[in-house]
Protein backbone atom coordinates (compact mmCIF):
# COMPACT_ATOMS: atom_id res chain seq x y z
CA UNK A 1 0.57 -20.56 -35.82
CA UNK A 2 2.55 -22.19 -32.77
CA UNK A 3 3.41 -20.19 -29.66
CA UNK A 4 7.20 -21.92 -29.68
CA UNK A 5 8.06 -20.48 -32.77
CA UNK A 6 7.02 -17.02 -32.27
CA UNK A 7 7.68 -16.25 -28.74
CA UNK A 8 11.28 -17.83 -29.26
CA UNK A 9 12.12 -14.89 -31.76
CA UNK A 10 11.75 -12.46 -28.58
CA UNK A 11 14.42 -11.43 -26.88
CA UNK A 12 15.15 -13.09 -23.51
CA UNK A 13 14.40 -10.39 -20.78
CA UNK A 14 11.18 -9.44 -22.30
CA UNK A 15 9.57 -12.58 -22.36
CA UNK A 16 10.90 -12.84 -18.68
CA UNK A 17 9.41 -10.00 -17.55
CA UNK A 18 6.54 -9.56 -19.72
CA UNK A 19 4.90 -13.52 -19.68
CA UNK A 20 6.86 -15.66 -17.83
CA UNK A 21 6.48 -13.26 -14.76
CA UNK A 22 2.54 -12.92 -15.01
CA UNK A 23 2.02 -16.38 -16.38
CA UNK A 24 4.45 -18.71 -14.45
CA UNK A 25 3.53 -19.29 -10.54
CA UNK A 26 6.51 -21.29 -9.67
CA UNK A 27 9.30 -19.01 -11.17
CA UNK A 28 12.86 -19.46 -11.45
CA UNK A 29 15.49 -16.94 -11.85
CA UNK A 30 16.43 -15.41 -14.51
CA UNK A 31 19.77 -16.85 -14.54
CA UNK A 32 18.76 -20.01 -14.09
CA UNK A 33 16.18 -20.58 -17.01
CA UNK A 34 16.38 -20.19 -20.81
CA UNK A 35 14.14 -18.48 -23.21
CA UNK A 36 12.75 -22.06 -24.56
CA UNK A 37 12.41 -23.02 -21.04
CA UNK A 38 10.39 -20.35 -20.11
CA UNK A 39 7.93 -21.32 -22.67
CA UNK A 40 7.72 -24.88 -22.04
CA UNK A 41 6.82 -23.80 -18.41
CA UNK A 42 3.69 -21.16 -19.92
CA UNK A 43 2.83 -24.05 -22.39
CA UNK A 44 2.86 -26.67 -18.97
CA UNK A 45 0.74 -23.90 -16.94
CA UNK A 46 -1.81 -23.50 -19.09
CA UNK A 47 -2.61 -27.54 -19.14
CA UNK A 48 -3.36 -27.40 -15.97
CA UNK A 49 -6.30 -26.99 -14.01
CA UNK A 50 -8.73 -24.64 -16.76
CA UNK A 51 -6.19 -22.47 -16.29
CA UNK A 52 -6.81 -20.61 -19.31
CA UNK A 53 -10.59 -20.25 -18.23
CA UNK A 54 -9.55 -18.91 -15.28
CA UNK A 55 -6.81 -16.19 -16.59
CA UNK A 56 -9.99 -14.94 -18.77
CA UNK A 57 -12.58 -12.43 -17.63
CA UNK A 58 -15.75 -12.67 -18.96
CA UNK A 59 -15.49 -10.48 -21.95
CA UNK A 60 -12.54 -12.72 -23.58
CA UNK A 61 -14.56 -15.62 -23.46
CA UNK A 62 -17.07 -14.22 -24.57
CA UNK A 63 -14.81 -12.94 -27.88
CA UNK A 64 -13.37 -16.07 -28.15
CA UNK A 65 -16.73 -17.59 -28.59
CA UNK A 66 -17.18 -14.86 -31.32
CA UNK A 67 -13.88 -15.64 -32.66
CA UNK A 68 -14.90 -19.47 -33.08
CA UNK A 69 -18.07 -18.75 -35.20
CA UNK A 70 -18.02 -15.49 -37.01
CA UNK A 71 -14.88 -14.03 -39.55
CA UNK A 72 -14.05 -10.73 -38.25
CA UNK A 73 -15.09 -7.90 -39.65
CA UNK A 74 -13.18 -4.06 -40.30
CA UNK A 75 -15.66 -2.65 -37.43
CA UNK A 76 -14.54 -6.18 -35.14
CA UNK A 77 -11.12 -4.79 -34.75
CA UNK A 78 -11.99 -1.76 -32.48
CA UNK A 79 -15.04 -3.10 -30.83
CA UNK A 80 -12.99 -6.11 -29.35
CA UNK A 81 -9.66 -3.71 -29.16
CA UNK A 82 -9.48 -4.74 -25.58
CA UNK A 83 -10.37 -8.04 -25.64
CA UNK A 84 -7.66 -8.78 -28.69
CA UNK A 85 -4.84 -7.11 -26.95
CA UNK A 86 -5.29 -8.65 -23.57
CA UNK A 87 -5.35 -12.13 -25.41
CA UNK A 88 -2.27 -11.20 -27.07
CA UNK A 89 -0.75 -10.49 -23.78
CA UNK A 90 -1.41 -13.70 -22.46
CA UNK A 91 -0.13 -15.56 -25.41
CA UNK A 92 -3.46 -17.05 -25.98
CA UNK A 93 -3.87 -14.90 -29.85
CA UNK A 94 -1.34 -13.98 -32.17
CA UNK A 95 -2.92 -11.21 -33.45
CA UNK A 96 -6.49 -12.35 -34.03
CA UNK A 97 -5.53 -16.28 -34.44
CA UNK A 98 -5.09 -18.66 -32.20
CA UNK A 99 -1.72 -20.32 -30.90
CA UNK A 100 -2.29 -24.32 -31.91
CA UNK A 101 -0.83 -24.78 -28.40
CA UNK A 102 -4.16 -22.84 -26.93
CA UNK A 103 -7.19 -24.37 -29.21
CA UNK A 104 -7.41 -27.09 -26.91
CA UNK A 105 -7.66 -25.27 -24.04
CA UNK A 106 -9.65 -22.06 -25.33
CA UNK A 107 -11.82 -25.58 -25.85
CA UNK A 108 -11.77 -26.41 -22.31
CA UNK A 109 -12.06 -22.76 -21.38
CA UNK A 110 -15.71 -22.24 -23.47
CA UNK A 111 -16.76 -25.39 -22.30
CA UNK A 112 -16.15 -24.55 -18.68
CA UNK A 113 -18.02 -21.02 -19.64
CA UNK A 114 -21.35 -22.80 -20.29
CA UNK A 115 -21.09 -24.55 -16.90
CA UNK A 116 -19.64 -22.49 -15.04
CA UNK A 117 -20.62 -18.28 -14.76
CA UNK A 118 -17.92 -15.93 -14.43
CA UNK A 119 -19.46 -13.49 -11.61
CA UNK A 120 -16.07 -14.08 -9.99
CA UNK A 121 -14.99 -11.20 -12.39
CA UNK A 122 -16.69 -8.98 -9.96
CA UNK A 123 -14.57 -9.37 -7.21
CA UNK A 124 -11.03 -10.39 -9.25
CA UNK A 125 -11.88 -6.96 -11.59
CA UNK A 126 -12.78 -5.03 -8.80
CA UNK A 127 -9.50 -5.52 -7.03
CA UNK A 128 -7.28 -5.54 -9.70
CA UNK A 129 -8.94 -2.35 -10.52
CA UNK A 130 -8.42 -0.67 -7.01
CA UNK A 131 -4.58 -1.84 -7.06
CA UNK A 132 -4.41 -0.21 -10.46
CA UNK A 133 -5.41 3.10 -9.46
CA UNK A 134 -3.08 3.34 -6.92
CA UNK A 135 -0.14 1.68 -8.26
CA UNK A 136 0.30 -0.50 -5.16
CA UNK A 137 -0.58 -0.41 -2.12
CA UNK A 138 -0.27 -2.08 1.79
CA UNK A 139 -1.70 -5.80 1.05
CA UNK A 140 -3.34 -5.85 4.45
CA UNK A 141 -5.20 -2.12 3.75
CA UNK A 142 -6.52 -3.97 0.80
CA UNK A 143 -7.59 -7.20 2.49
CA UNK A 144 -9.57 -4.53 4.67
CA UNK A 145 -11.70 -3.23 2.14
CA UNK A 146 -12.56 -6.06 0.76
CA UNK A 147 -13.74 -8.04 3.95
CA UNK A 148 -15.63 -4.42 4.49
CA UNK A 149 -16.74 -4.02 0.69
CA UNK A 150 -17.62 -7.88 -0.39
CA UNK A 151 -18.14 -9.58 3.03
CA UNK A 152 -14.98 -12.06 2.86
CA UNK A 153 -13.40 -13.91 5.46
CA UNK A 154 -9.81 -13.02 5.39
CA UNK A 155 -9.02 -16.36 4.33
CA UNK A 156 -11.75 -15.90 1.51
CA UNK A 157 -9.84 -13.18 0.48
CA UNK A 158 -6.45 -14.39 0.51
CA UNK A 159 -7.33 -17.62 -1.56
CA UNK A 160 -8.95 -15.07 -4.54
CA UNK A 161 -5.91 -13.20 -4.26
CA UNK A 162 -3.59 -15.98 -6.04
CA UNK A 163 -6.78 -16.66 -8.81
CA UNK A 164 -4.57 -16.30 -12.36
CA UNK A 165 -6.42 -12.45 -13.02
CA UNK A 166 -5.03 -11.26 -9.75
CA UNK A 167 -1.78 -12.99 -10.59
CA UNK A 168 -1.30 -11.92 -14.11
CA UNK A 169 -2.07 -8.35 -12.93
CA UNK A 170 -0.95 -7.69 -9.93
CA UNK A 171 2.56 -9.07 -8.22
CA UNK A 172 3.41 -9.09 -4.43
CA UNK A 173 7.24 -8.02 -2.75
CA UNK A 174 8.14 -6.82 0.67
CA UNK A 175 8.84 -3.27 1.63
CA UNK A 176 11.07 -2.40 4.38
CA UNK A 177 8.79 0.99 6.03
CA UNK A 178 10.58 2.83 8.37
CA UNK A 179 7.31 4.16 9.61
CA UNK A 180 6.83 0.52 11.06
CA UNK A 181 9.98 -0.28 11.52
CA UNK A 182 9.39 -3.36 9.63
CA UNK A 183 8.82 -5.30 6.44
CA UNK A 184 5.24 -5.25 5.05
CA UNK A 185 3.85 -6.66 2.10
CA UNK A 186 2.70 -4.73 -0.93
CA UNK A 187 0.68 -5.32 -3.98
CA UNK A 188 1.56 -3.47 -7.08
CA UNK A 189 0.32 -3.42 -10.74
CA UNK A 190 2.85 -5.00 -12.65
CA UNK A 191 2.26 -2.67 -15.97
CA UNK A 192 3.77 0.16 -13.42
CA UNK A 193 6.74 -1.77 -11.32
CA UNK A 194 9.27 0.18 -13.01
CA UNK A 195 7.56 3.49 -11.60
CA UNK A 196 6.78 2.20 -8.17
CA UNK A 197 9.96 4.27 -6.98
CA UNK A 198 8.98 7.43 -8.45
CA UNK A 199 5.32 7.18 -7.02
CA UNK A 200 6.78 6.17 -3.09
CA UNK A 201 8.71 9.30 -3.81
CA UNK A 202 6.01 11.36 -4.88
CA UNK A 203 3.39 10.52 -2.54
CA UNK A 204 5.63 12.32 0.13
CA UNK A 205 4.67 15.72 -1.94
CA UNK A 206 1.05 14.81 -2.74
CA UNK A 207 -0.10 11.94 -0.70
CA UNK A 208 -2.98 12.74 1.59
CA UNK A 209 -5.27 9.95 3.72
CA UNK A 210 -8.94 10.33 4.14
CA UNK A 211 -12.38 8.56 3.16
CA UNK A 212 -12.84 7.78 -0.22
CA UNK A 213 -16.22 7.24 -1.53
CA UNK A 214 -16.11 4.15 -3.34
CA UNK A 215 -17.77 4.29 -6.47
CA UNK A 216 -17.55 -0.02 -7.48
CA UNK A 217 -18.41 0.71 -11.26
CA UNK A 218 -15.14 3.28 -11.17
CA UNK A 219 -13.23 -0.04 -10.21
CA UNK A 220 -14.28 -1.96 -13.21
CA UNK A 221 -13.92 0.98 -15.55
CA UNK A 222 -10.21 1.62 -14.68
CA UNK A 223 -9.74 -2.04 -14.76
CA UNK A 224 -11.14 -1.96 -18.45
CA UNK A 225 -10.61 1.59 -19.38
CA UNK A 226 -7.77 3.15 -17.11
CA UNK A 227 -10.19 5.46 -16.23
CA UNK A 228 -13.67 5.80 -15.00
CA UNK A 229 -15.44 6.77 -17.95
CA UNK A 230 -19.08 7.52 -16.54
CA UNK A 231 -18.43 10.83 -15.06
CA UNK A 232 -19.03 13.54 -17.55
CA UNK A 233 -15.53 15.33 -18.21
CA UNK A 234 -13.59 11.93 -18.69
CA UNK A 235 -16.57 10.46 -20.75
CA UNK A 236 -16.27 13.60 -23.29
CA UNK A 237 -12.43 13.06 -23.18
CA UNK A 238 -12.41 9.32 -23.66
CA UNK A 239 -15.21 9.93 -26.55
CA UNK A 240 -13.22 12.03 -28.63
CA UNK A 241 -9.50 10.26 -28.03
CA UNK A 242 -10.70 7.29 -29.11
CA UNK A 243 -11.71 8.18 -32.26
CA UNK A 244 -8.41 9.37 -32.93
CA UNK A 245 -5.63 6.98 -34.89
CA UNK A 246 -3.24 7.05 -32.60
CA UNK A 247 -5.64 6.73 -29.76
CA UNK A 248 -4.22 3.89 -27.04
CA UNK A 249 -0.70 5.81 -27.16
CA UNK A 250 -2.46 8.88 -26.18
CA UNK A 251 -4.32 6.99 -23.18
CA UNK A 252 -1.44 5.23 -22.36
CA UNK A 253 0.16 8.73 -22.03
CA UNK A 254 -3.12 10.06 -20.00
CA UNK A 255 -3.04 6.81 -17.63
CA UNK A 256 1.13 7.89 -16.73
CA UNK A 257 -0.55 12.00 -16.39
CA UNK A 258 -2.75 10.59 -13.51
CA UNK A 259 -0.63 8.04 -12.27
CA UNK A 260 1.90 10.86 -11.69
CA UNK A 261 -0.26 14.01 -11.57
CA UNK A 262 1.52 15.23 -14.00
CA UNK A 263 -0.06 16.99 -17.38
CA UNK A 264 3.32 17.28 -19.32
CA UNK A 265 3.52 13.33 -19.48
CA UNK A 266 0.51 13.57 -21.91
CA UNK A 267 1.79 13.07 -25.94
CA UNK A 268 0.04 15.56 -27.12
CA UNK A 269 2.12 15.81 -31.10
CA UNK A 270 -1.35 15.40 -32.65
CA UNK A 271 -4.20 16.99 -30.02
CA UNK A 272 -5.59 20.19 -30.93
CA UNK A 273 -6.51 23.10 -28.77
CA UNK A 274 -9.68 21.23 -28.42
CA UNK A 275 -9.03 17.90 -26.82
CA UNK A 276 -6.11 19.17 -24.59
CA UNK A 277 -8.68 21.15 -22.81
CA UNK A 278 -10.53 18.31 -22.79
CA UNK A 279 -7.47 16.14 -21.58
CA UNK A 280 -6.76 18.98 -18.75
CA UNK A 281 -10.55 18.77 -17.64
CA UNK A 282 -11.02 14.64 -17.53
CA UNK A 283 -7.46 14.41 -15.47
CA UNK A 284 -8.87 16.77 -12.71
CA UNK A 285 -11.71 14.00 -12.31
CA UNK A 286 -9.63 10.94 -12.54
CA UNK A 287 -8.31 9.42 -9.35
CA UNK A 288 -4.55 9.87 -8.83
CA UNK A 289 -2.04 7.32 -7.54
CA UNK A 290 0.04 9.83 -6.12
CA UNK A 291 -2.76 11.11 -4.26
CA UNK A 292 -3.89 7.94 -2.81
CA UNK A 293 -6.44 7.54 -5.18
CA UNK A 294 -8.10 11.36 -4.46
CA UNK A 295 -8.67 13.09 -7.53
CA UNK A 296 -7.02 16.71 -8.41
CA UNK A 297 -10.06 18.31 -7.83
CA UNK A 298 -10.62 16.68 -4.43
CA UNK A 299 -6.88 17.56 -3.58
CA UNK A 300 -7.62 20.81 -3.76
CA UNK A 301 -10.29 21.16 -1.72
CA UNK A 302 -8.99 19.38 0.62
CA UNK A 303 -5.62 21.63 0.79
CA UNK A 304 -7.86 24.71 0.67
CA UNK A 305 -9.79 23.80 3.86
CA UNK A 306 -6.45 22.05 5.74
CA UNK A 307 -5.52 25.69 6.82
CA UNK A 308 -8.70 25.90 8.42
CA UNK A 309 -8.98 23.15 10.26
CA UNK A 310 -4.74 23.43 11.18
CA UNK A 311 -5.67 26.20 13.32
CA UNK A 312 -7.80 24.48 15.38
CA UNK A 313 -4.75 22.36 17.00
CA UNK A 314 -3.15 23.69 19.61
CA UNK A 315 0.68 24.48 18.69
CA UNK A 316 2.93 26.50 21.61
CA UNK A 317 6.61 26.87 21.37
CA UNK A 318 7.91 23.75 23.77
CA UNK A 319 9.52 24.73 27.09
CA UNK A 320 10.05 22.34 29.85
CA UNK A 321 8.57 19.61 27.94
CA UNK A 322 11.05 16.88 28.57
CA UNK A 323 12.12 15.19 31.89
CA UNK A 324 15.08 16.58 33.61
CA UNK A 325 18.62 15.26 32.72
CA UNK A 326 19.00 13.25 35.84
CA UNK A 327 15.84 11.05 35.38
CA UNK A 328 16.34 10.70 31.66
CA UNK A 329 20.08 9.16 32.80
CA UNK A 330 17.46 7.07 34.85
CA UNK A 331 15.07 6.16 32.29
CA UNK A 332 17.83 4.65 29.98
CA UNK A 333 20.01 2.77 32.96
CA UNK A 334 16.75 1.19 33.29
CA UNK A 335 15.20 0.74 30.40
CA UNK A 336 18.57 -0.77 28.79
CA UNK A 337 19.06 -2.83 31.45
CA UNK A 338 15.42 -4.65 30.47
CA UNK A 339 16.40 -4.32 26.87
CA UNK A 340 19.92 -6.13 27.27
CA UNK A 341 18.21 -8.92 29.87
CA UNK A 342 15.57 -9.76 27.04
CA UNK A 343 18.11 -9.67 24.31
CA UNK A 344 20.68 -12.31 26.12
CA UNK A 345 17.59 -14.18 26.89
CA UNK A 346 15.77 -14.48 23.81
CA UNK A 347 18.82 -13.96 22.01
CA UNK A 348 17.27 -11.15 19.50
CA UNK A 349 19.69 -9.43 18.05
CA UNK A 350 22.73 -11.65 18.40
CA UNK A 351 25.14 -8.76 17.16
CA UNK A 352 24.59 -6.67 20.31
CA UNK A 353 26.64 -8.69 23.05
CA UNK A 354 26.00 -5.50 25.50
CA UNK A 355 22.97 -3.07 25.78
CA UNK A 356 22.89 -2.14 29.59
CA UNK A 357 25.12 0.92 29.94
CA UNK A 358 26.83 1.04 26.45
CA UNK A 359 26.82 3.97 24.03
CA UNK A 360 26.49 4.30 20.36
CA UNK A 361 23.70 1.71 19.90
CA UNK A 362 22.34 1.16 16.72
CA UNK A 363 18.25 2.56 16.99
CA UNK A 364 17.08 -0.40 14.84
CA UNK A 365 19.07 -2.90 15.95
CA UNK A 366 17.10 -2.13 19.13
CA UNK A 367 13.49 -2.03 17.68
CA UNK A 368 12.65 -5.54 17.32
CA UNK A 369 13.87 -6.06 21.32
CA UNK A 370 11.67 -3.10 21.78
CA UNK A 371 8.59 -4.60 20.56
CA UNK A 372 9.41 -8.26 22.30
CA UNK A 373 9.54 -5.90 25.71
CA UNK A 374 6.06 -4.75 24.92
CA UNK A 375 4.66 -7.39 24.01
CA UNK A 376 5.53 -9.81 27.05
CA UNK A 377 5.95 -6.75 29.58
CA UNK A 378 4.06 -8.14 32.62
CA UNK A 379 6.00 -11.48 32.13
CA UNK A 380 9.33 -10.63 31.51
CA UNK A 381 9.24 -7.46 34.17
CA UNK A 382 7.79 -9.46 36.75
CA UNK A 383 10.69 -12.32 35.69
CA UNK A 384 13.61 -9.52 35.28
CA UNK A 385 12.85 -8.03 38.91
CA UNK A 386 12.74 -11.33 40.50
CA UNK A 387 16.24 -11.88 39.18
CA UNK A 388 17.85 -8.59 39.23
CA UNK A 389 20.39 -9.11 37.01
CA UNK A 390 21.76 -5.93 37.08
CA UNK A 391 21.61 -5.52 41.21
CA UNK A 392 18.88 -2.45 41.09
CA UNK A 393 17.71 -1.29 44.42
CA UNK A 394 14.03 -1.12 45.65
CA UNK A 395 13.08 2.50 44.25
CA UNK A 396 14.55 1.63 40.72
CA UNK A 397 12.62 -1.87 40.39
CA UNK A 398 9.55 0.08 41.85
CA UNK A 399 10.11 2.31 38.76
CA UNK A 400 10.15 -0.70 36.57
CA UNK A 401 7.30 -2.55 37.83
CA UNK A 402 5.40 0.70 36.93
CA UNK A 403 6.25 0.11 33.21
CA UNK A 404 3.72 -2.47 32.92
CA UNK A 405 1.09 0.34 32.73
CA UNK A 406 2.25 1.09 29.43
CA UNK A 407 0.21 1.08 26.41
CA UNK A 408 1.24 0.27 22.98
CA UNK A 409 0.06 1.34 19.16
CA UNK A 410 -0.55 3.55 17.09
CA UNK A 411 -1.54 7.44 18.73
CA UNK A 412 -2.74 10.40 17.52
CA UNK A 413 -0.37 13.29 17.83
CA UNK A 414 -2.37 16.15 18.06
CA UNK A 415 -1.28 19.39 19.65
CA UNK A 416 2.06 20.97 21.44
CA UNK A 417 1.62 22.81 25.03
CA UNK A 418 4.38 24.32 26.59
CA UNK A 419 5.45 21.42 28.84
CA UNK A 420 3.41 18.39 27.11
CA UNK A 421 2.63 16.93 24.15
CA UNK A 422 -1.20 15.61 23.36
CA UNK A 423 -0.99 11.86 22.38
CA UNK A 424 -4.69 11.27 21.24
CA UNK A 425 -5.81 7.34 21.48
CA UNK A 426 -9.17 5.58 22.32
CA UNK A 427 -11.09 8.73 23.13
CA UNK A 428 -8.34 9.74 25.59
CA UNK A 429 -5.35 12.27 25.23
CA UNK A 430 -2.40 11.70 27.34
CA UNK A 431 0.33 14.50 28.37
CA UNK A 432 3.42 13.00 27.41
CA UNK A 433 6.96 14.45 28.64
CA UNK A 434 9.52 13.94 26.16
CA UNK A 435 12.73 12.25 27.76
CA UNK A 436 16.09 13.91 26.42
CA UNK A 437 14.26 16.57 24.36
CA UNK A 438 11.19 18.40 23.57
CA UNK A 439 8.89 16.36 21.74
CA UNK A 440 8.19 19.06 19.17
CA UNK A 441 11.77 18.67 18.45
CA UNK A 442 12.26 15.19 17.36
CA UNK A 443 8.52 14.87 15.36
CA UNK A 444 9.18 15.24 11.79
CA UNK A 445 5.81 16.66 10.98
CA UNK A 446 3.77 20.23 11.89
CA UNK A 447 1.15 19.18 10.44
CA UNK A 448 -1.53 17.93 13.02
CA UNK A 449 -2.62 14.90 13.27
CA UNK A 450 0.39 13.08 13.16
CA UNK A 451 0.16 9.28 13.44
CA UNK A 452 2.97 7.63 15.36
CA UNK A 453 3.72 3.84 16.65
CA UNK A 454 5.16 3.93 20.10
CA UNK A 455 4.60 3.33 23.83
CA UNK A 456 3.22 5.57 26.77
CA UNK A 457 4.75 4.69 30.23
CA UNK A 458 4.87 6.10 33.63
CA UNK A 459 7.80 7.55 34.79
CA UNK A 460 8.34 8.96 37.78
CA UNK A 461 5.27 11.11 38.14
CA UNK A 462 5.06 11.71 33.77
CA UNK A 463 4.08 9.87 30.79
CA UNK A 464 6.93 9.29 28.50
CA UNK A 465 7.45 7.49 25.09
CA UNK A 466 9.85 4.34 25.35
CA UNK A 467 11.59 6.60 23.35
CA UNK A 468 11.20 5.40 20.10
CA UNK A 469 8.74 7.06 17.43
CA UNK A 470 7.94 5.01 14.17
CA UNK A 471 6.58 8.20 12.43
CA UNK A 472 4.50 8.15 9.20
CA UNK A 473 5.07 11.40 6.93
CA UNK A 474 1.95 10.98 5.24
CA UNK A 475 -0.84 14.01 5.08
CA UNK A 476 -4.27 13.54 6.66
CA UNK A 477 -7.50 14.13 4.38
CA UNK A 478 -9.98 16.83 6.12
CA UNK A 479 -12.32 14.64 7.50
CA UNK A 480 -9.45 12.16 9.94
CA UNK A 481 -8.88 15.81 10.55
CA UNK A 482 -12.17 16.66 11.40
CA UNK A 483 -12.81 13.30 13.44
CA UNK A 484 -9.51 13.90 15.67
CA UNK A 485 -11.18 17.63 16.40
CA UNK A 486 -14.01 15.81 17.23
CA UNK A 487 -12.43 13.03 19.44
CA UNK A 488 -10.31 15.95 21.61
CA UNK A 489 -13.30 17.96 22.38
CA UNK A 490 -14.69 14.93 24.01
CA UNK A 491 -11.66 13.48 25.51
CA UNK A 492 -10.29 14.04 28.83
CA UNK A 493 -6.34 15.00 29.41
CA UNK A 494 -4.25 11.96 31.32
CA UNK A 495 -1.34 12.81 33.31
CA UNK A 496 -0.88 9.61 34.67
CA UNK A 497 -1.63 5.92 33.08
């Protein structure tokens, strides 16, 4: 049977999405390619390079050596049920036969298998594994765990990351966060990139951070199974579902429950009593993408002991906890002053012809000077009050020069006083004034700790922010909790930098 001839009769946007996407490294638009093109380019990538060796774990190759030498039999057809339909999805089988385009290379491919082992799989599993459970996720928090996890250099890392697995998989785009105030990159499961909306969304609800314990064979399971099958409840559920005829539309349905946390999303037209109890218990076991990869039953003990440990952070009603009007008119003379010297200079943000003294300025427009300022502060302050541009006297360039005691990054946020907010960061908490307005006025969150990007300066006798919070809305497991607590009964309270 020839892969032209078959994949031809699909329609266009599926074999787009569903081959070409996963199969094709150097893609072109959708526009700009037809449907036989598209094949001619999966036909050309898998010529090159064992690619098809590569694009198989362990367990294909291992069928397709089966496949080669033995007739399959009834009992075949569920014991390889995975194998089969991932070879089908990479246009390898048709069915159980395979494409004349692919004997040459499934060849090539068992041929490299005796030479070569496949303990790559352990890594390339593993991480598809971890992006699965969470739908996607920040492609530098994953780099992380694996140079923790695996012992990878970065660059290690970042050359397994475009092996074919990963890139079948898994797919990469950019993410504006305004957390960050900037684009990061993401990593996302491409079975789910239609969702990956709807789970941004409802991490807001569920979405807690904390330590997970990082079971590796839980990895490879979900990879495999969607779920991981050793512990008890999901075992018993996955047990008695699979005997069932309808069976991988009923996991399929289970996978979207716990990608979601939600039970309703389960088809449950032929489950008795029986095995939707069993379906209830298994999903409060299996890890949840919404929840950053806690399970149910973790949430909950987590939320049950958050009220606990909330009252342990000191929250009083803010009064007096900003600088007074004159020196906040102060503060922004100055500070825009720097901001619209760097700006001409480095030419920034070429939109904004005029920063120093001008109204109605556009916050992110702004950021990116922000960061420059921060970044190059003892240069460009000692270079700015050199040149005065904007004819400040002595006191006011004094006030400047002080800036460069700033520090920058991410803080803590961890209690309200009446006149000061607690800014927790490198076993120190600094007493920060807010500048136009009580700081527990402009923080989205009341939930302690909050995380926040900014910078501490000195200001006229206070610590202020630079006026700019980058703010993440995310929860905090109990235990970052716990460690904050931990870090503010050791630190000591800075009024000055």
């Amino acid at each position: 049977m020839k892969l032209r001839e078959e994949i031809v009769k699909k329609e266009k946007g599926l074999v787009y999405d569903v081959y070409y996407d996963s199969l094709v490294y150097e893609k072109k638009d959708y526009d700009n390619i037809t449907r036989k093109q598209m094949i001619e380019e999966i036909i050309k990538e898998y010529s090159v390079g064992h690619y098809l060796f590569h694009i198989c774990t362990e367990r294909e190759l291992k069928f397709l050596k089966y496949l080669q030498n033995h007739k399959l039999e009834p009992n075949d057809y569920l014991k390889y049920e995975w194998e089969i339909k991932e070879l089908n999805k990479k246009l390898i089988l048709n069915g159980t036969e395979i494409y004349e385009e692919q004997i040459e290379n499934v060849k090539d491919a068992l041929e490299q298998y005796k030479i070569h082992n496949k303990n790559i799989d352990e890594f390339v599993t593993f991480v598809i594994g971890m992006v699965k459970l969470n739908a996607n996720m920040l492609s530098n928090l994953l780099i992380s765990c694996m140079k923790d996890i695996f012992k990878l250099s970065e660059e290690q890392i970042n050359n397994y990351l475009s092996h074919p697995l990963i890139h079948f998989y898994c797919g990469f785009y950019d993410q504006y966060m305004d957390t960050l105030g900037t684009k990061v990159e993401m990593i996302y499961y491409r079975e789910y990139e239609d969702f990956l909306d709807d789970v941004d969304e409802l991490r807001k609800e569920f979405g807690i951070a904390g330590t997970l314990k990082i079971n590796m064979q839980d990895y490879y399971d979900i990879f495999y199974y969607d779920f991981p099958i050793n512990k008890p409840t999901i075992k018993k559920m996955y047990d008695e579902i699979n005997k069932m005829p309808k069976h991988l539309l009923i996991f399929k349905s289970i996978d979207l429950a716990r990608l979601f946390n939600d039970e309703e999303l389960v088809y449950n037209e032929v489950l008795n009593e029986k095995q939707i109890k069993l379906i209830h218990e298994a999903l409060l076991d299996i890890p949840c993408a919404v929840m950053n990869g806690f399970t149910p039953r973790e949430h909950q003990v987590e939320k049950e002991n958050e009220q606990i440990l909330s009252q342990k952070f000191t929250v009083i009603p803010q009064n007096n906890a900003k600088i007074h009007k004159n020196a906040a008119d102060l503060y922004y003379k100055l500070y825009f002053g720097l901001l619209d010297y760097i700006n001409k200079k480095e030419n920034i943000c070429p939109s904004l012809k005029k920063i120093y003294k001008q109204e109605g300025l556009n916050v992110n427009d702004l950021f990116p000077i922000d960061d420059y300022l921060w970044e190059h502060k003892d240069t460009i302050i000692d270079e700015f009050i050199k040149i005065n541009p904007n004819k400040f006297n002595e006191e006011e360039l004094e006030i400047i020069n002080e800036f460069k005691k700033s520090v920058t990054g991410m803080f803590f946020v961890v209690g309200f006083e009446r006149e000061y907010t607690m800014f927790l960061k490198d076993g120190k908490i600094y007493m920060v004034k807010g500048i136009r307005d009580n700081i527990d006025n402009v923080l989205l969150s009341r939930k302690f700790p909050i995380i926040v990007n900014t910078t501490l300066l000195m200001f006229k006798g206070n610590i202020i922010y630079n006026s700019f919070f980058k703010q993440t809305t995310i929860g905090f497991g109990n235990d970052i909790k716990e460690m904050a607590l931990k870090d503010m009964a050791k630190a000591l309270k800075y009024y000055h930098m």
